[in-house]
C-alpha atoms as a PDB file:
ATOM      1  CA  UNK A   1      -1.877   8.881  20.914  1.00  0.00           C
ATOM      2  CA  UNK A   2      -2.637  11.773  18.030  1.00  0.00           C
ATOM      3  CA  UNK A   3      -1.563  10.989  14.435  1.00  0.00           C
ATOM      4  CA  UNK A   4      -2.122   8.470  12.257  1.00  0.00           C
ATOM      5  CA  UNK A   5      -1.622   4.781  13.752  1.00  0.00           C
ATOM      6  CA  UNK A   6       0.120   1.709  12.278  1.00  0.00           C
ATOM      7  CA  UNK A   7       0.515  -1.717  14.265  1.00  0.00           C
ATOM      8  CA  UNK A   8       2.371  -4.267  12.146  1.00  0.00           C
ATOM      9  CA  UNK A   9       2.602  -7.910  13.837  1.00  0.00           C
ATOM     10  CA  UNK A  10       5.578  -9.801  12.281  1.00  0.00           C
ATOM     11  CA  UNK A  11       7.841 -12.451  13.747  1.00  0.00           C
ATOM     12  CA  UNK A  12      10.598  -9.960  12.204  1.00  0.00           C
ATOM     13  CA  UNK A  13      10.164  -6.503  14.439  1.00  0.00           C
ATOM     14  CA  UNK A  14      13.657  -5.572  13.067  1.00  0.00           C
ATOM     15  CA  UNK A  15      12.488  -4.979   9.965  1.00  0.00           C
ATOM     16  CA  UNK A  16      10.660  -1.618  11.207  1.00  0.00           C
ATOM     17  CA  UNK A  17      10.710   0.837  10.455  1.00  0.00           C
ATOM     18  CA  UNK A  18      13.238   0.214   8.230  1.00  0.00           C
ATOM     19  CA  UNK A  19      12.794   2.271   4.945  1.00  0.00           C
ATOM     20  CA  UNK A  20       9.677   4.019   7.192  1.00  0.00           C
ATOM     21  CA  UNK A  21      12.671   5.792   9.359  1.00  0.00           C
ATOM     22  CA  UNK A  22      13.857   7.622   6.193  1.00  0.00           C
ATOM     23  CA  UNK A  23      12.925  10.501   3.803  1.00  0.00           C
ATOM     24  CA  UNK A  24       9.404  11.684   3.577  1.00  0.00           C
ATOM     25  CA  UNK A  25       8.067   8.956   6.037  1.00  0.00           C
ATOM     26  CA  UNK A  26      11.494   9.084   8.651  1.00  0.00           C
ATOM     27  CA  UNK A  27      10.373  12.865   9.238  1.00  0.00           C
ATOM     28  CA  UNK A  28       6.791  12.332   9.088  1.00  0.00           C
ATOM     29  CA  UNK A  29       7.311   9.827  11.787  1.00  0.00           C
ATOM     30  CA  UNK A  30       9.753  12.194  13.996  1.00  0.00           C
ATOM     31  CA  UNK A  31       7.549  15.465  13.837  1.00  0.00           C
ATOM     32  CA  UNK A  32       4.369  12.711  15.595  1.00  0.00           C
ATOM     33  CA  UNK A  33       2.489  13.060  12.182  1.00  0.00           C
ATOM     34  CA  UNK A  34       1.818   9.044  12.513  1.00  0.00           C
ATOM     35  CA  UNK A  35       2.840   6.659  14.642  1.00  0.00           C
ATOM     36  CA  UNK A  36       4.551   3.387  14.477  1.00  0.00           C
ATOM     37  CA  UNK A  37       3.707   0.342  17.019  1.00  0.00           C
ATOM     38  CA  UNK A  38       5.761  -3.460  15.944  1.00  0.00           C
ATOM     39  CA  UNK A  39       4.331  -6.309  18.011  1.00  0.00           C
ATOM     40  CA  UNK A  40       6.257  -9.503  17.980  1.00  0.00           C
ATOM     41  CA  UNK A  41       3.756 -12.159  16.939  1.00  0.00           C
ATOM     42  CA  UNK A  42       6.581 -14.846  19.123  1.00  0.00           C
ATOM     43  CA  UNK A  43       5.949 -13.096  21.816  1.00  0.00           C
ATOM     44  CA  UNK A  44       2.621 -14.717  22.165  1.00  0.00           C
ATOM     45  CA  UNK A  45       3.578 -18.165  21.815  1.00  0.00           C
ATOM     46  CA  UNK A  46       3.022 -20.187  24.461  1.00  0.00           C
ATOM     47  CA  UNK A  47       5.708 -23.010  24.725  1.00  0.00           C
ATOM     48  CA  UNK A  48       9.504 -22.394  25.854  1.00  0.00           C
ATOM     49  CA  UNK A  49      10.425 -22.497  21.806  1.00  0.00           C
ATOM     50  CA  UNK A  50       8.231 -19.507  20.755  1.00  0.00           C
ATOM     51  CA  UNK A  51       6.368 -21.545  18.375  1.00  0.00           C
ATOM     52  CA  UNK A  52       4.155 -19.970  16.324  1.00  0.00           C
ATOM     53  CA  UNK A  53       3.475 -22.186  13.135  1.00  0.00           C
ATOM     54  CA  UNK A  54       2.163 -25.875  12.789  1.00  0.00           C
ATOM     55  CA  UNK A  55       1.865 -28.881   9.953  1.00  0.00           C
ATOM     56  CA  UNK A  56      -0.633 -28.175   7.890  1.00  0.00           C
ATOM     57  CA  UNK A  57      -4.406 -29.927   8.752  1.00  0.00           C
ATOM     58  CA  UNK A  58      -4.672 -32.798   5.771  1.00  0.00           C
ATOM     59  CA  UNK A  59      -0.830 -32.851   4.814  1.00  0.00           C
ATOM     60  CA  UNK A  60       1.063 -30.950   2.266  1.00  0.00           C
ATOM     61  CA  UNK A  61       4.639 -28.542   2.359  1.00  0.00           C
ATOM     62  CA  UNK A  62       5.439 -26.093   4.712  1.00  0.00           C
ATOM     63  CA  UNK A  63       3.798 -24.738   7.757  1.00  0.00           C
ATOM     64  CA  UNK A  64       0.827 -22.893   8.451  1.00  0.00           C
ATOM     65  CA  UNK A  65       0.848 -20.013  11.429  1.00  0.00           C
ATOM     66  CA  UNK A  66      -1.056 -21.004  14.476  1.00  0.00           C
ATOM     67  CA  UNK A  67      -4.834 -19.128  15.138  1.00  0.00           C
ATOM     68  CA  UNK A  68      -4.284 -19.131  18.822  1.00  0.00           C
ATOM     69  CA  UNK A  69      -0.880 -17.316  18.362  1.00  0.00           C
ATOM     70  CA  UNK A  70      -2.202 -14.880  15.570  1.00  0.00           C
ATOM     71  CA  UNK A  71      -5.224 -14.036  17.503  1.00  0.00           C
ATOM     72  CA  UNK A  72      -3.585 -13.221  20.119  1.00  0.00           C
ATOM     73  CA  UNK A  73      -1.405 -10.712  18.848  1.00  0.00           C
ATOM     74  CA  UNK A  74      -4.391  -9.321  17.028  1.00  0.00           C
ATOM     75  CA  UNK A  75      -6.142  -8.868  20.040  1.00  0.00           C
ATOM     76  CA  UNK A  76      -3.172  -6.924  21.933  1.00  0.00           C
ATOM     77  CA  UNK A  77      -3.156  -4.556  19.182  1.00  0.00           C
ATOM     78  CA  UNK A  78      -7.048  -3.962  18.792  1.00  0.00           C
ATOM     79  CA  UNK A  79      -6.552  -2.642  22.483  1.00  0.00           C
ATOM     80  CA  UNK A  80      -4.907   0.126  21.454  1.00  0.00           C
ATOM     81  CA  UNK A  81      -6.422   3.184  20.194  1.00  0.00           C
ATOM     82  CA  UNK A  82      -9.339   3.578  18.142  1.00  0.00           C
ATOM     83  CA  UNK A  83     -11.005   0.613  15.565  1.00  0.00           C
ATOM     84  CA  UNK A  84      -8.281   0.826  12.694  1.00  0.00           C
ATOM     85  CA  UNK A  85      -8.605  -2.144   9.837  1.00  0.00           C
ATOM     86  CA  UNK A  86      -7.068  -4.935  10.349  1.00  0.00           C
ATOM     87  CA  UNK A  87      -5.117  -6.216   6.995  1.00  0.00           C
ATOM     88  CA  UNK A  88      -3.164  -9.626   6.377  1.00  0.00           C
ATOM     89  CA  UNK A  89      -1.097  -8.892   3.322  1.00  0.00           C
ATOM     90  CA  UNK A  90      -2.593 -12.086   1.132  1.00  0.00           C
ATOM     91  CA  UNK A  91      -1.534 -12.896  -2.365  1.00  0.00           C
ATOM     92  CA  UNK A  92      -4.997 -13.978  -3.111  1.00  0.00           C
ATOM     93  CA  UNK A  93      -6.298 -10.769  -1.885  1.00  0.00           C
ATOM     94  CA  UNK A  94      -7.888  -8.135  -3.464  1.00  0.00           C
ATOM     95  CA  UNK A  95      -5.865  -5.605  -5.187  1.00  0.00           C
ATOM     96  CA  UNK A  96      -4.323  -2.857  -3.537  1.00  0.00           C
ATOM     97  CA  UNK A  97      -6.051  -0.007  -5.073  1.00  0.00           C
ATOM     98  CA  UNK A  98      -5.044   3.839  -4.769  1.00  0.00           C
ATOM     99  CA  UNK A  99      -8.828   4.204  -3.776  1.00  0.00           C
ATOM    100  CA  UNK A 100      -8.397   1.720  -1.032  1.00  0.00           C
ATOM    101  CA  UNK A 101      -5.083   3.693   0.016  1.00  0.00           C
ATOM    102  CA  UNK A 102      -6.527   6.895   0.083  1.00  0.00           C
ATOM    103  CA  UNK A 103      -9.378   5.803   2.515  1.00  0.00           C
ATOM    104  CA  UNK A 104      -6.825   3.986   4.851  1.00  0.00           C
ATOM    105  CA  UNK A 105      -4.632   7.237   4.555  1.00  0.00           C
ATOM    106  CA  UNK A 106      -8.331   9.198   6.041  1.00  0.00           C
ATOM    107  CA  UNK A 107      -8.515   6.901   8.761  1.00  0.00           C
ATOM    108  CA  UNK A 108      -7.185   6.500  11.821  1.00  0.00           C
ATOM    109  CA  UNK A 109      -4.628   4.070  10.325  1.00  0.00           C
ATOM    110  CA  UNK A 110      -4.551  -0.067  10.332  1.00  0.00           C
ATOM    111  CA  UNK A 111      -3.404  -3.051  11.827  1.00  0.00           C
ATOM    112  CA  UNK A 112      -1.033  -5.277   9.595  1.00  0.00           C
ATOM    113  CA  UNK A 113       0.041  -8.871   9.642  1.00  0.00           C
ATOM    114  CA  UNK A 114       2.498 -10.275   7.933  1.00  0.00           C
ATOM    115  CA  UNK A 115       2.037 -13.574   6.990  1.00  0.00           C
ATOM    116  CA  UNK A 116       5.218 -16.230   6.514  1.00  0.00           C
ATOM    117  CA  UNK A 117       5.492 -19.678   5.789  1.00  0.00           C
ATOM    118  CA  UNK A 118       2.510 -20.903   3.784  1.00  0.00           C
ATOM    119  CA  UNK A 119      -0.108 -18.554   5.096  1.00  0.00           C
ATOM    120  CA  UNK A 120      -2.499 -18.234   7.843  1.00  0.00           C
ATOM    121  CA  UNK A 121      -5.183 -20.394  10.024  1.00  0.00           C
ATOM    122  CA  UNK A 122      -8.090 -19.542   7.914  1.00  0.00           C
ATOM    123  CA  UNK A 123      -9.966 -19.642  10.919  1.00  0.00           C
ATOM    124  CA  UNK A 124      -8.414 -16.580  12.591  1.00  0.00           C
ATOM    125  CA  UNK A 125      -8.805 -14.531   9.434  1.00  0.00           C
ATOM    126  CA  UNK A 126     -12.791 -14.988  10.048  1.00  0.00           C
ATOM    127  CA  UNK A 127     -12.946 -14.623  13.564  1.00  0.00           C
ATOM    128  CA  UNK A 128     -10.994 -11.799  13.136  1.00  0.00           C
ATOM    129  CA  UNK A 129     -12.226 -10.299  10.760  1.00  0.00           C
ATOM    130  CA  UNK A 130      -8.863 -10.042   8.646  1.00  0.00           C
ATOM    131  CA  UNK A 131      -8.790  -7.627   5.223  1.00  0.00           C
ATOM    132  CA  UNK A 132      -6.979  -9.330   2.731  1.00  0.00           C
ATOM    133  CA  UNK A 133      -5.106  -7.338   0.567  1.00  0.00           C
ATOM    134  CA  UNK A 134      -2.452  -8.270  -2.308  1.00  0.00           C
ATOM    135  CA  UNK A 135       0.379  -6.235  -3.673  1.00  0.00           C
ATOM    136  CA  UNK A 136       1.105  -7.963  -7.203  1.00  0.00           C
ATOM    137  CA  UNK A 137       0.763 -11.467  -8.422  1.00  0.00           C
ATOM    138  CA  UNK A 138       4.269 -12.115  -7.137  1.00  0.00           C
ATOM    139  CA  UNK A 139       5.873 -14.760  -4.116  1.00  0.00           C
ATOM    140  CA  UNK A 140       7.770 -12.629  -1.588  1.00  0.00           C
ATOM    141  CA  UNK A 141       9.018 -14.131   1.513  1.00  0.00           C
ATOM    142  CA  UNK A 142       6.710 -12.469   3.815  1.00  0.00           C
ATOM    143  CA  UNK A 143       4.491  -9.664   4.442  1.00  0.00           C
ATOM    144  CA  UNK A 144       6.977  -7.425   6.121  1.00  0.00           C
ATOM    145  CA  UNK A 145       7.796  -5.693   2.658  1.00  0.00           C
ATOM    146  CA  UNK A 146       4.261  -5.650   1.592  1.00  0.00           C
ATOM    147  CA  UNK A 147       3.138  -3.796   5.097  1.00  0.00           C
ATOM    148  CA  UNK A 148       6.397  -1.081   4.530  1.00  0.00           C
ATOM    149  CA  UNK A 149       4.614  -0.258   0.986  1.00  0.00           C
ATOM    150  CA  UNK A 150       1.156   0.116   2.092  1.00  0.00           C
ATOM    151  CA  UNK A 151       2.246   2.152   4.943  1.00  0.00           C
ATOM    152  CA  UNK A 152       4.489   4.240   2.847  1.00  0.00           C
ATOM    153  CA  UNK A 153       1.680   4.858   0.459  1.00  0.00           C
ATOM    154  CA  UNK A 154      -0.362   5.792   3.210  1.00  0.00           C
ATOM    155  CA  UNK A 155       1.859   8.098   5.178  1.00  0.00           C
ATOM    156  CA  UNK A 156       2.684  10.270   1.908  1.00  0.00           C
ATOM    157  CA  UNK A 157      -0.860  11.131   1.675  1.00  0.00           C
ATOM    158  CA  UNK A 158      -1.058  12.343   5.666  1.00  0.00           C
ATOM    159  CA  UNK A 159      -1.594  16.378   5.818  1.00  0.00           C
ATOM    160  CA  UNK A 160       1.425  18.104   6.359  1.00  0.00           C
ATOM    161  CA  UNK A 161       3.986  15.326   4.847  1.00  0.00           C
ATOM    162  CA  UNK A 162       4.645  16.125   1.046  1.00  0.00           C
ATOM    163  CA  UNK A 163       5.882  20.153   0.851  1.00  0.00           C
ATOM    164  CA  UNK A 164       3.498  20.455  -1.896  1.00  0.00           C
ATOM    165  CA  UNK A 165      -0.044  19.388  -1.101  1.00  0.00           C
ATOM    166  CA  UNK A 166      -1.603  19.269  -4.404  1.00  0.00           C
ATOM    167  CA  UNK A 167       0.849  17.067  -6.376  1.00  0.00           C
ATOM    168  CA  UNK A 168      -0.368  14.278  -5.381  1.00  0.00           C
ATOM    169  CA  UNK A 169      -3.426  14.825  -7.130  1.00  0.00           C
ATOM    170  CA  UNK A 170      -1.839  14.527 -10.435  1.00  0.00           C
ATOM    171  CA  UNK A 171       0.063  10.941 -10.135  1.00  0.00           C
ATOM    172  CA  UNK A 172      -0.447   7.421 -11.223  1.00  0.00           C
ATOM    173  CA  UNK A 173      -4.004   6.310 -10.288  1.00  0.00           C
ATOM    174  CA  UNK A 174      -5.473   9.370  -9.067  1.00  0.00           C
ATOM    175  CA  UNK A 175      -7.481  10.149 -11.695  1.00  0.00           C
ATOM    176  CA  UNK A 176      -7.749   6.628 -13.345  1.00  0.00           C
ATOM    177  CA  UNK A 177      -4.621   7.462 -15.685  1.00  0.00           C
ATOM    178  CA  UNK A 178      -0.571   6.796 -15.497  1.00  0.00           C
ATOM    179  CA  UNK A 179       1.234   9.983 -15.258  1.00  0.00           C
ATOM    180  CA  UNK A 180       2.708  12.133 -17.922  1.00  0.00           C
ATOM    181  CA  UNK A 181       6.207  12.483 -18.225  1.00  0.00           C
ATOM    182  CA  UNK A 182       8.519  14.780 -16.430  1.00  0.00           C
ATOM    183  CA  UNK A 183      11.591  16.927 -18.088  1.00  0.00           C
ATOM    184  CA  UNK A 184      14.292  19.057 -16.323  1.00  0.00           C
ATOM    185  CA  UNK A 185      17.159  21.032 -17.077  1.00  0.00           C
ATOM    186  CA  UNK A 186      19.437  20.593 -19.269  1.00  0.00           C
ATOM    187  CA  UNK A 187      17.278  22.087 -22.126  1.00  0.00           C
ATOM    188  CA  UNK A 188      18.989  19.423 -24.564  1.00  0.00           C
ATOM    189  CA  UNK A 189      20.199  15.945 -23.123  1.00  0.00           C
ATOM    190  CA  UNK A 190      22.089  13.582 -24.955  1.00  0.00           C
ATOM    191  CA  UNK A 191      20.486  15.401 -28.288  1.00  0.00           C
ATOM    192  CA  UNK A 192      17.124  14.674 -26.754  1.00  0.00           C
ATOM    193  CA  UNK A 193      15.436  18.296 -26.304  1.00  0.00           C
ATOM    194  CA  UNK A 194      12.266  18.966 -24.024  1.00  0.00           C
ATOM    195  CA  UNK A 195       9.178  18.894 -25.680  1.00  0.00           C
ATOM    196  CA  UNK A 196       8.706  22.692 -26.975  1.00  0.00           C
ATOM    197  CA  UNK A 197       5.067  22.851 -25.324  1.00  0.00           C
ATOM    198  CA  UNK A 198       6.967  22.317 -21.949  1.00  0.00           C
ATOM    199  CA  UNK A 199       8.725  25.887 -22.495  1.00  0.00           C
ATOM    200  CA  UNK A 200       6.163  27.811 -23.811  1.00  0.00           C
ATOM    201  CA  UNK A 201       4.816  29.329 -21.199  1.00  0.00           C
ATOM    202  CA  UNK A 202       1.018  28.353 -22.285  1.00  0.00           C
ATOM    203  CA  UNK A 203      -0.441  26.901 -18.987  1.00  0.00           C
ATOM    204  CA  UNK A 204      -3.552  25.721 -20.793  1.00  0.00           C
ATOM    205  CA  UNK A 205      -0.902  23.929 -23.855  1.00  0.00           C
ATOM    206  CA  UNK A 206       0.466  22.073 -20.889  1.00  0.00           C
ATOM    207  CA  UNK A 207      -2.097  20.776 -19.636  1.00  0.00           C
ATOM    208  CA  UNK A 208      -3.478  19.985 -22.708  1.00  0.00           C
ATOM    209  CA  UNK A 209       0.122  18.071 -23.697  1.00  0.00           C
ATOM    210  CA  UNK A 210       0.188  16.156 -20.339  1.00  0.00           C
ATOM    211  CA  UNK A 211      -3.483  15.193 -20.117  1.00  0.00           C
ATOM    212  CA  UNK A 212      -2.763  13.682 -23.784  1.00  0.00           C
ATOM    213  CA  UNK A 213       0.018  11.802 -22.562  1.00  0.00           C
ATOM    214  CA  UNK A 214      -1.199  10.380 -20.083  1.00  0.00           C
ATOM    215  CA  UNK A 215      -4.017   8.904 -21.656  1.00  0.00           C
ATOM    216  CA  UNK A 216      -1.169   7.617 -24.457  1.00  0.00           C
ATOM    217  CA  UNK A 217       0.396   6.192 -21.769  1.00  0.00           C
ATOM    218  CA  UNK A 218      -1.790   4.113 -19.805  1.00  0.00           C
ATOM    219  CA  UNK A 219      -3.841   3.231 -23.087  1.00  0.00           C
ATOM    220  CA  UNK A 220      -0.641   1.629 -24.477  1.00  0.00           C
ATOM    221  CA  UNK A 221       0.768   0.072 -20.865  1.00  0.00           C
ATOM    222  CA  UNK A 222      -2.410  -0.832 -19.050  1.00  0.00           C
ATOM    223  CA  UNK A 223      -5.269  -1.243 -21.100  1.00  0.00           C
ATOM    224  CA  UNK A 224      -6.846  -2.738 -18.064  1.00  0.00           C
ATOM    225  CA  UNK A 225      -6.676   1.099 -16.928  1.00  0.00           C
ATOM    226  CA  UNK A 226      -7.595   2.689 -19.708  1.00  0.00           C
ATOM    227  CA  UNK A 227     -11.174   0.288 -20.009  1.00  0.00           C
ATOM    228  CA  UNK A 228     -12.407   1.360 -16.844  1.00  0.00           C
ATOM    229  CA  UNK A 229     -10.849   4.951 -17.418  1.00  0.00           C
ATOM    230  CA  UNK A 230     -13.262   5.386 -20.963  1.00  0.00           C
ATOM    231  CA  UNK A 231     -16.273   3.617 -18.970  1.00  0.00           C
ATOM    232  CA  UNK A 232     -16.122   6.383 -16.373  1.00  0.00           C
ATOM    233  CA  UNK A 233     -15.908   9.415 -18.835  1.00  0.00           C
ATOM    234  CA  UNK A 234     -18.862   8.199 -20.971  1.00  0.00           C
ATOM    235  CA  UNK A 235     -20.395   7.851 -17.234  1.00  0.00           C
ATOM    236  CA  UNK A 236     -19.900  11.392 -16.796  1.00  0.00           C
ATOM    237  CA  UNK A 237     -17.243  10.173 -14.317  1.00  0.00           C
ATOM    238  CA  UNK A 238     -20.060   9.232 -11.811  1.00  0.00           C
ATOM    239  CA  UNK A 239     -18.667   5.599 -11.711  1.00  0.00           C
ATOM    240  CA  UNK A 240     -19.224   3.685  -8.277  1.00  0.00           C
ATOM    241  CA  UNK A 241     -15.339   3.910  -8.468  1.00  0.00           C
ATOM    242  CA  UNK A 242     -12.977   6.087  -9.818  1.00  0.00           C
ATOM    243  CA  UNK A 243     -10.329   3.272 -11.676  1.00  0.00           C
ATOM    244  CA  UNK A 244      -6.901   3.143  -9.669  1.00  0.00           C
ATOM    245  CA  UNK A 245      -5.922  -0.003  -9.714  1.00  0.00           C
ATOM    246  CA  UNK A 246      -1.969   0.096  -8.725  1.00  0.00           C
ATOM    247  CA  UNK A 247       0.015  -2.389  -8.168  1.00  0.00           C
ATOM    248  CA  UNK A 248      -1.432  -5.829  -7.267  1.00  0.00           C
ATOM    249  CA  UNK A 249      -0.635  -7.044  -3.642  1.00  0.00           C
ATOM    250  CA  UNK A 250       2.060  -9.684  -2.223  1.00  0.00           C
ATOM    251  CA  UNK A 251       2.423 -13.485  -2.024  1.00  0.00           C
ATOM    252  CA  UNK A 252       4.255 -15.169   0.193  1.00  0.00           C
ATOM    253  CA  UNK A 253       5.408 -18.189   1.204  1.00  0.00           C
END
């Protein structure tokens, strides 16, 4: 199997490739420039009910998913093609950095579980080995909608799947700022005109313009960004990591 490789284990397979089937990713995914593999996690259950989840050891709400079950989906997909990381979308993983996205998106792909009820045998994500990884300190349902983002994020950065390869270079995160902001025709909207450097003509005014705005930008919305942005230009931008932090990863329950 060529192409870049994503196996997402869910006890909801109709939820792919939902959103992945359209738009940048749909075509992507038609042309053979990744590939898309949905395992059933039920389908490794063991009783006539498809049980996958138990009480939780000690009491307390909800139910926990079974480490014989979850293994065992794990292990049918780590058959399969080359050693890919294996991620459980976590609320109390790490951030979901741009970084992070960038090296999954050089790869040969990943392995995703999504999680439901109220998490995970912590004894499979050891033996397993599990990447935990967390969208935003936010409760979804489960990790399905977390595993269609990362993917997404990863797919658009595949060779060959935005028309233009370099403007990806110059969003959010990539170099440790928000983007500037982005004007069209009309000339004059609702009496709101383009900025006049935007129609000059002057490359080097542009860049200038948008370079300043985008360090307005994330200094006013994420001064989280903007620390880490200053520390690596008085570094002489030869910090151990570029700053990207995106979004924060997904709860669930």
């Amino acid at each position: 199997m060529s192409g870049w490789h994503a196996t997402v284990l869910t006890i909801y397979p109709g939820m792919f490739p939902g959103p992945l089937g359209h738009a940048l990713a749909g075509r992507a995914l038609e042309s053979g420039l990744w590939n898309l593999d949905v395992l059933d996690i039920r389908d490794f259950a063991t009783d006539r009910h498809r049980t996958v989840d138990d009480t939780p050891a000690g009491g307390g709400p909800g139910m926990v998913m079974k480490a014989d079950i979850v293994a065992a989906a794990l292990d049918e997909a780590v058959v399969t093609g080359p050693k890919r990381p294996r991620i459980l979308l976590s609320p109390r993983g790490r951030p979901l950095t741009q970084a992070r996205i960038r090296e999954l998106s050089e790869g040969p792909g990943a392995i995703l579980l999504c999680g439901r009820f109220e998490g995970v045998d912590e004894r499979v994500i050891e033996a397993r080995e599990l990447e935990e990884v967390s969208l935003g300190d936010f409760v979804l349902s489960g990790g399905e909608i977390a595993a269609l983002a990362l993917i997404d994020a990863c797919v658009r950065l595949l060779p060959g799947v935005m028309g233009a390869e370099d403007s990806a270079s110059e969003e959010s995160f990539e170099q440790g700022l928000l983007e500037y902001p982005h004007y069209t025709r009309p000339q004059v909207w609702e009496d709101r005109a383009i900025p006049e450097v935007l129609l000059s003509g002057d490359h080097g005014r542009v860049a200038r313009w948008r370079r300043a705005e985008a360090e307005r930008i994330t200094r006013e919305r994420r001064p989280d960004l903007w620390a880490a942005y200053q520390a690596v230009q008085r570094d002489g931008g030869r910090g151990p990591d570029r700053p990207g932090s995106i979004d924060k990863s997904t709860g669930f329950k």
